[in-house]
C-alpha atoms as a PDB file:
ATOM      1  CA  UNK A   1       0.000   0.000   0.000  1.00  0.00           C
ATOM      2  CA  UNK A   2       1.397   3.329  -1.036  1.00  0.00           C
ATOM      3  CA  UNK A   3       0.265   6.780   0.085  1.00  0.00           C
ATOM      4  CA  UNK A   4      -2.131   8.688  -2.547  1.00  0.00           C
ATOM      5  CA  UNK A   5       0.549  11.968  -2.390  1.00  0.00           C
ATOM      6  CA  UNK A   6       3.534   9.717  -3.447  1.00  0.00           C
ATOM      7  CA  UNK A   7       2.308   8.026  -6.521  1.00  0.00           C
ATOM      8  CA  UNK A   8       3.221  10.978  -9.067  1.00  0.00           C
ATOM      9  CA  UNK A   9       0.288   9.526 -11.543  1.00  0.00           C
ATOM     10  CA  UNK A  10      -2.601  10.323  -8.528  1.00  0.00           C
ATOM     11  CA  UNK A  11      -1.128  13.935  -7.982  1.00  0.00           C
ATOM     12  CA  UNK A  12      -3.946  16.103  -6.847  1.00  0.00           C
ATOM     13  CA  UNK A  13      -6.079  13.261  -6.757  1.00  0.00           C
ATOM     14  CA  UNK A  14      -9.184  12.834  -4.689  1.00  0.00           C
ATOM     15  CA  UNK A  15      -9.733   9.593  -3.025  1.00  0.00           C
ATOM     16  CA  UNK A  16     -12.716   8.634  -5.605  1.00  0.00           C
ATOM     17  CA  UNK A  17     -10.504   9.251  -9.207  1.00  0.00           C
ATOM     18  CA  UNK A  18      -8.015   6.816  -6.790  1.00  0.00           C
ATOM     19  CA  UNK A  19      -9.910   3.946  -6.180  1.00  0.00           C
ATOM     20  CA  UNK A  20     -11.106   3.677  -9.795  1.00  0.00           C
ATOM     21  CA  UNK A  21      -7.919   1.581 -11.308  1.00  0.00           C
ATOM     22  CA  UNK A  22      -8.039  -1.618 -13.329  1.00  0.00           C
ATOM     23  CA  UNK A  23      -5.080  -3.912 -13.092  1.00  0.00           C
ATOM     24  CA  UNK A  24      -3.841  -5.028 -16.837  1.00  0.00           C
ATOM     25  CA  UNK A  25      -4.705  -8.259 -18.176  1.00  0.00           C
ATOM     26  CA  UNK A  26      -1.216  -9.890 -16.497  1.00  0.00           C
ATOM     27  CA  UNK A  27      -0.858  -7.894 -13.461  1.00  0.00           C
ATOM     28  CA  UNK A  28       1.952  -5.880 -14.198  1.00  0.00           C
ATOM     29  CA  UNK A  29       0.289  -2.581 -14.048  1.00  0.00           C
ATOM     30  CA  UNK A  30      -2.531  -0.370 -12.640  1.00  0.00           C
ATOM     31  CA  UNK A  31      -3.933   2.352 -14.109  1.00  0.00           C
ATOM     32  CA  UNK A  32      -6.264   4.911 -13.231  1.00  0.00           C
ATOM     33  CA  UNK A  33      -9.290   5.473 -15.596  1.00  0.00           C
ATOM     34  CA  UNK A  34     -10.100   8.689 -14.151  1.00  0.00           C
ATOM     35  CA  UNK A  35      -6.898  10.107 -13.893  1.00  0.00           C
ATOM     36  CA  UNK A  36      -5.603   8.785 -17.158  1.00  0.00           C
ATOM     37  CA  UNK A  37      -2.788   7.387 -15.438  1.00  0.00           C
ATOM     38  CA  UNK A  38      -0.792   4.753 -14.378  1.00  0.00           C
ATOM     39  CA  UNK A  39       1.696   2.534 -12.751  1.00  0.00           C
ATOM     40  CA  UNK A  40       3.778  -0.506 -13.457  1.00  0.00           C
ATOM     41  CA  UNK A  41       4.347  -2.839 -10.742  1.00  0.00           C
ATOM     42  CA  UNK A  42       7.681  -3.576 -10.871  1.00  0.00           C
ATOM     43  CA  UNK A  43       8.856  -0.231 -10.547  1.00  0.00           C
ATOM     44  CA  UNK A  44       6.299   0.282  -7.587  1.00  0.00           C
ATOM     45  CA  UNK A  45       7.505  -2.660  -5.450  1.00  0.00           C
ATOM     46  CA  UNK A  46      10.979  -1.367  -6.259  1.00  0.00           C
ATOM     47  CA  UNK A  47      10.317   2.394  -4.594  1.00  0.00           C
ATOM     48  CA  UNK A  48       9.770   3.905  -7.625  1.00  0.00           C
ATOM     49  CA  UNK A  49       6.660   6.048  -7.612  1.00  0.00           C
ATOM     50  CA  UNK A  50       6.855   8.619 -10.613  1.00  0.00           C
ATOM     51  CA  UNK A  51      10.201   9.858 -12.916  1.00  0.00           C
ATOM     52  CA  UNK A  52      13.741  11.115 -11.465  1.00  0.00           C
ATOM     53  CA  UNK A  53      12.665  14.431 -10.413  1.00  0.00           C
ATOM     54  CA  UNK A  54       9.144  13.217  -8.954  1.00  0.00           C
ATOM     55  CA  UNK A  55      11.379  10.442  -6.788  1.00  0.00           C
ATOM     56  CA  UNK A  56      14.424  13.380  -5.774  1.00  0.00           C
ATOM     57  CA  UNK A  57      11.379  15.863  -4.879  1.00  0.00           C
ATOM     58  CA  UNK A  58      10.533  13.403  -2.237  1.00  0.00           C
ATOM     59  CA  UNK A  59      13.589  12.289  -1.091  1.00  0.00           C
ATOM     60  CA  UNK A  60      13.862  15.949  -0.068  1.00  0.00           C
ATOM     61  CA  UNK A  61      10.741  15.819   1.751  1.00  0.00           C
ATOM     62  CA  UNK A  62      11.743  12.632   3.780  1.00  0.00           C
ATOM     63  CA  UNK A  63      14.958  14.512   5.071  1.00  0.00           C
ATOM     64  CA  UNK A  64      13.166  17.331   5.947  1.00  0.00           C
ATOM     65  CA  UNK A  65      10.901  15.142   8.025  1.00  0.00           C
END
């Protein structure tokens, strides 16, 4: 499970566009019908939530926590 605000595909988001996804055909992805958006797996289980300078933009948050 993954926080809403650190998937860069749900950015600005509300928690009904979220919870309408459909997982592909082999289960590799998600994607988000509302948001036009989505997600592959692999790179999800792996930490990988959005491109480079989604992932360094929260890096910098978790320091500053």
């Amino acid at each position: 499970m993954f926080p809403r605000e650190n998937l860069q595909a749900l950015k600005g988001s509300t928690p009904e566009q979220a919870a309408d996804f459909k997982i592909s055909l082999h289960g590799t992805s998600i994607w988000w019908t509302q948001m036009d958006e989505g997600h592959e797996l692999e790179n999800m289980l792996q930490g990988r939530t959005g491109n480079e300078k989604w992932m360094a933009r929260l890096q910098r948050v978790e320091v500053a926590a």
